[in-house]
C-alpha atoms as a PDB file:
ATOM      1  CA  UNK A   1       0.000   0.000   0.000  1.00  0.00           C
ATOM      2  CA  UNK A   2       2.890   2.512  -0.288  1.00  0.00           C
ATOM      3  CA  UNK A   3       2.032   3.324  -3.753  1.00  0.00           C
ATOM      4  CA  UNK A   4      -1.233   4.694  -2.323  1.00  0.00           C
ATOM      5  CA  UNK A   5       0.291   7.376  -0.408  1.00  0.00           C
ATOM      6  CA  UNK A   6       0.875  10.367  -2.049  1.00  0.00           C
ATOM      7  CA  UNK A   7       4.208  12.013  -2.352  1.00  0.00           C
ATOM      8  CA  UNK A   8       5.120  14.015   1.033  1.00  0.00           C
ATOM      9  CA  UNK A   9       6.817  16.484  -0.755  1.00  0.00           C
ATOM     10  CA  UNK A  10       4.213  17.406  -3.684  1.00  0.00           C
ATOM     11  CA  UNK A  11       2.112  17.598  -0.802  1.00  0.00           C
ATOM     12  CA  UNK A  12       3.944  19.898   0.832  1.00  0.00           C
ATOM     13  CA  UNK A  13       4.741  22.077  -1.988  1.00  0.00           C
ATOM     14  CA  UNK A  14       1.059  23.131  -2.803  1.00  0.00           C
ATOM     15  CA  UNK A  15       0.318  23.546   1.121  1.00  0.00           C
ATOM     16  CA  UNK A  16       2.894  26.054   0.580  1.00  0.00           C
ATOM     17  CA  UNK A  17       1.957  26.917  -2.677  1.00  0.00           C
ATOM     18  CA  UNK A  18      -1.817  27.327  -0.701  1.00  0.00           C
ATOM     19  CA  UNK A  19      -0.566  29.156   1.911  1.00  0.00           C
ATOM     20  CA  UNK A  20       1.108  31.541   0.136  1.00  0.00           C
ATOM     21  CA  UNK A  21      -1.996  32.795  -2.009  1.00  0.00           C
ATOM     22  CA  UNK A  22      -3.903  32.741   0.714  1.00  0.00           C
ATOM     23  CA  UNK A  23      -1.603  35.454   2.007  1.00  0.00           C
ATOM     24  CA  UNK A  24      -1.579  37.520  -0.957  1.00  0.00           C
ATOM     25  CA  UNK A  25      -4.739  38.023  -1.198  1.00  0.00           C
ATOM     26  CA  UNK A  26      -4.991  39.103   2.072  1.00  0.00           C
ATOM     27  CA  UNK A  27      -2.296  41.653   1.496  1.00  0.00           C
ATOM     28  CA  UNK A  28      -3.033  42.538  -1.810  1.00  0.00           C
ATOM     29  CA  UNK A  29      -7.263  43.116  -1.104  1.00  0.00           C
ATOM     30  CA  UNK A  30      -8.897  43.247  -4.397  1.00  0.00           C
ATOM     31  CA  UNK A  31      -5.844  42.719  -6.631  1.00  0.00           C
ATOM     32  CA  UNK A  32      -5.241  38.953  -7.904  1.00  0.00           C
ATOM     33  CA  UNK A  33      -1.703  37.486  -7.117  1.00  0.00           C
ATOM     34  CA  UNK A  34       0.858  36.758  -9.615  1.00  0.00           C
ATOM     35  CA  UNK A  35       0.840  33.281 -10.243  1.00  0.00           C
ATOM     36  CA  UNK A  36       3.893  31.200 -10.301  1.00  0.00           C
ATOM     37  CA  UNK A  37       5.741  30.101 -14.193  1.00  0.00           C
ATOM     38  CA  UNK A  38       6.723  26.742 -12.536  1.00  0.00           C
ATOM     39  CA  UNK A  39       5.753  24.125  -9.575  1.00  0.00           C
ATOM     40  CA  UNK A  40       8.926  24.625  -7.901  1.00  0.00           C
ATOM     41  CA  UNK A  41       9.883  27.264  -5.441  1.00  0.00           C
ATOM     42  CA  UNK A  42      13.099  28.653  -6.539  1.00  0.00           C
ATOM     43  CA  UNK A  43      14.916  31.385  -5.556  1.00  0.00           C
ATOM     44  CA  UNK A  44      13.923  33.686  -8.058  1.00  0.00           C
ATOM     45  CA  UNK A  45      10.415  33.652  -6.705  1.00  0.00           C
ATOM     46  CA  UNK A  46      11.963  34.592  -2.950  1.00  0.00           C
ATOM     47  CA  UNK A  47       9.834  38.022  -3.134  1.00  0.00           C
ATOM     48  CA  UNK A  48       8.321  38.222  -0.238  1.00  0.00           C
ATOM     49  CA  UNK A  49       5.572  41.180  -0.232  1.00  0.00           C
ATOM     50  CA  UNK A  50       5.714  43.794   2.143  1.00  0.00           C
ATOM     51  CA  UNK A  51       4.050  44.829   5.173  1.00  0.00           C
ATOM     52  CA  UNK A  52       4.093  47.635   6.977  1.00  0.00           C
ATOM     53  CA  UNK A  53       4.403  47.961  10.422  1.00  0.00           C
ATOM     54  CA  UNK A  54       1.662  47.940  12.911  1.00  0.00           C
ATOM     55  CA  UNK A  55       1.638  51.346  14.462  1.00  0.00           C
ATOM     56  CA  UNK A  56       0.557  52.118  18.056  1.00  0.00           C
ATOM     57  CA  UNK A  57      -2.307  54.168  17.805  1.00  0.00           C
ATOM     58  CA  UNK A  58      -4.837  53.834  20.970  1.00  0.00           C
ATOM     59  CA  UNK A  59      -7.461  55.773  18.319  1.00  0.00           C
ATOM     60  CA  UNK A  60      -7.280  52.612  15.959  1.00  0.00           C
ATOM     61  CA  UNK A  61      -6.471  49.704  18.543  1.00  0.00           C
ATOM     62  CA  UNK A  62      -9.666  47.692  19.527  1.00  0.00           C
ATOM     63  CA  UNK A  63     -10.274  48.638  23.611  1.00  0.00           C
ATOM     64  CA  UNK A  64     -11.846  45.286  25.456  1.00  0.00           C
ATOM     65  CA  UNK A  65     -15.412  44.760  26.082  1.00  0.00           C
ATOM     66  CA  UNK A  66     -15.050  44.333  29.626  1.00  0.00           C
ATOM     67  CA  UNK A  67     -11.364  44.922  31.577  1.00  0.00           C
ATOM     68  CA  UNK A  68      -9.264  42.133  33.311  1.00  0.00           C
ATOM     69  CA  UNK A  69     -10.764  43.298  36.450  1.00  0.00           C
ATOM     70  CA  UNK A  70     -14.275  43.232  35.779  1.00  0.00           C
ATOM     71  CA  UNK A  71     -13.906  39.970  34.348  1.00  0.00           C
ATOM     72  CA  UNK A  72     -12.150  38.279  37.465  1.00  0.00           C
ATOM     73  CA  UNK A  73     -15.085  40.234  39.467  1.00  0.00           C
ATOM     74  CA  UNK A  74     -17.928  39.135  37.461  1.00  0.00           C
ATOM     75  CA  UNK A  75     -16.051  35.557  37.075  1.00  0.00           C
ATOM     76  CA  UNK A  76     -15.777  35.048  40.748  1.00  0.00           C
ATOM     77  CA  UNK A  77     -19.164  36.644  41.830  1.00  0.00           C
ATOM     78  CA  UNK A  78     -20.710  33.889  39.118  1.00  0.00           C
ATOM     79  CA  UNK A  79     -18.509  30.908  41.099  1.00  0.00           C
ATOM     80  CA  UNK A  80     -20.105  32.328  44.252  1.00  0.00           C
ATOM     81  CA  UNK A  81     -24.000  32.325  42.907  1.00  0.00           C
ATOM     82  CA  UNK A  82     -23.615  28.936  41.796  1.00  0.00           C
ATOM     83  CA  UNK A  83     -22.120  27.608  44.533  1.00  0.00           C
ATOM     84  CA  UNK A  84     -24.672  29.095  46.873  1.00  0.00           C
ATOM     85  CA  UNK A  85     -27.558  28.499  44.557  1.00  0.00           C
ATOM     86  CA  UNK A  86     -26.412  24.954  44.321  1.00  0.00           C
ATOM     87  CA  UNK A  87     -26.113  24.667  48.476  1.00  0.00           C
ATOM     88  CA  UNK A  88     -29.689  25.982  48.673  1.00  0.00           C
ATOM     89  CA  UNK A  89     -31.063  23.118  46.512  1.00  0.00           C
ATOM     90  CA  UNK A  90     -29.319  20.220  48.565  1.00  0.00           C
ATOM     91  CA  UNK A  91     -31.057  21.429  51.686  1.00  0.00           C
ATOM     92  CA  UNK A  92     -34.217  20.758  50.176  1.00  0.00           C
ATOM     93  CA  UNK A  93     -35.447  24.122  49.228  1.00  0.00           C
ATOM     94  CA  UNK A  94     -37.785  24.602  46.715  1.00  0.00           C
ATOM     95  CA  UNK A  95     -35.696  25.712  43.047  1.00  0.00           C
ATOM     96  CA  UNK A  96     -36.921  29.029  42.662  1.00  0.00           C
ATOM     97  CA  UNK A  97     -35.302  29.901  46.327  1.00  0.00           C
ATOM     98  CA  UNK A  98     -32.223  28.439  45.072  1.00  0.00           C
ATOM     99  CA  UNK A  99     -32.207  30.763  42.179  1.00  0.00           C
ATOM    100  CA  UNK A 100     -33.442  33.296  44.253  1.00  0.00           C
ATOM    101  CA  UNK A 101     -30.666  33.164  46.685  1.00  0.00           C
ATOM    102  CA  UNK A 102     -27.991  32.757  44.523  1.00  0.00           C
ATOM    103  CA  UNK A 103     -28.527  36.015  42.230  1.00  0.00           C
ATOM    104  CA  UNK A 104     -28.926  37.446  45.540  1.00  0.00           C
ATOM    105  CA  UNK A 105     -25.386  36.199  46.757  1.00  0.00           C
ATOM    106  CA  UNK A 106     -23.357  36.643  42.866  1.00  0.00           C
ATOM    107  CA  UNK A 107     -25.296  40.845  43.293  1.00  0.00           C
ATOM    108  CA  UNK A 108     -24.009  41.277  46.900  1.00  0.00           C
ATOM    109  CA  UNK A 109     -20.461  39.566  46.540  1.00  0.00           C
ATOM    110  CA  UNK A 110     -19.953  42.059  43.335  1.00  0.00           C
ATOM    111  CA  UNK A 111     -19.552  45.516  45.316  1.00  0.00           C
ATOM    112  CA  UNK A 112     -17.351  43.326  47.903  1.00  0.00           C
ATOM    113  CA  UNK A 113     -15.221  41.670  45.360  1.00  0.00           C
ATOM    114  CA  UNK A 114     -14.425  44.844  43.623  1.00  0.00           C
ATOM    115  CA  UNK A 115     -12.846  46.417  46.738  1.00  0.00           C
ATOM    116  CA  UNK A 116     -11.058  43.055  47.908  1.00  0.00           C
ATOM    117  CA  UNK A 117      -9.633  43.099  44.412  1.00  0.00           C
ATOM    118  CA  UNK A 118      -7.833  45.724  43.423  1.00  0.00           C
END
């Protein structure tokens, strides 16, 4: 069954070959890359396109949805509603007073958290 397999390296050449048009036409938007004269990369075809520099603008940069802080806050105060939410319903307490009490302990631990957390 070895003659089944393709070859590795034809394989590998038009992953590259893939890859490489791929990137292109991301560089190039709206303009069609120059396609290859032969299979092979050679060293004649070592242009590599170029890309400017990302610059540091806070105007253009994306700002987070929510901050690392908020997250851990909101993250924790979630761990804490579910955990007390869950302890509610093992005592036997109907579900709705599970529920009940635990968006009433995630609310109050969120004020708390943020001032433990700094």
């Amino acid at each position: 069954m070895v003659g089944d397999r393709p070859n590795s390296g034809a394989v590998f050449s038009l992953v590259v070959r893939l890859i490489d048009l791929l990137l292109l036409r991301s560089i190039h938007a709206g303009s069609r890359p120059q396609r290859p004269d032969s299979c092979s990369m050679t060293s004649s075809q070592s242009q590599q396109p170029v890309i400017p520099a990302p610059q540091n603008d806070p105007a253009i940069a994306p700002q987070p949805f929510l901050s690392l802080h908020t997250a851990v806050v909101l993250l924790i105060a979630l761990v804490v509603g579910v955990s007390i939410g869950g302890l509610t319903v093992l005592t036997g307490a109907p579900v709705a007073a599970a529920v009940i009490a635990g968006l009433t302990s995630a609310g109050t631990s969120v004020p708390v958290l943020r001032t433990l957390i700094r």
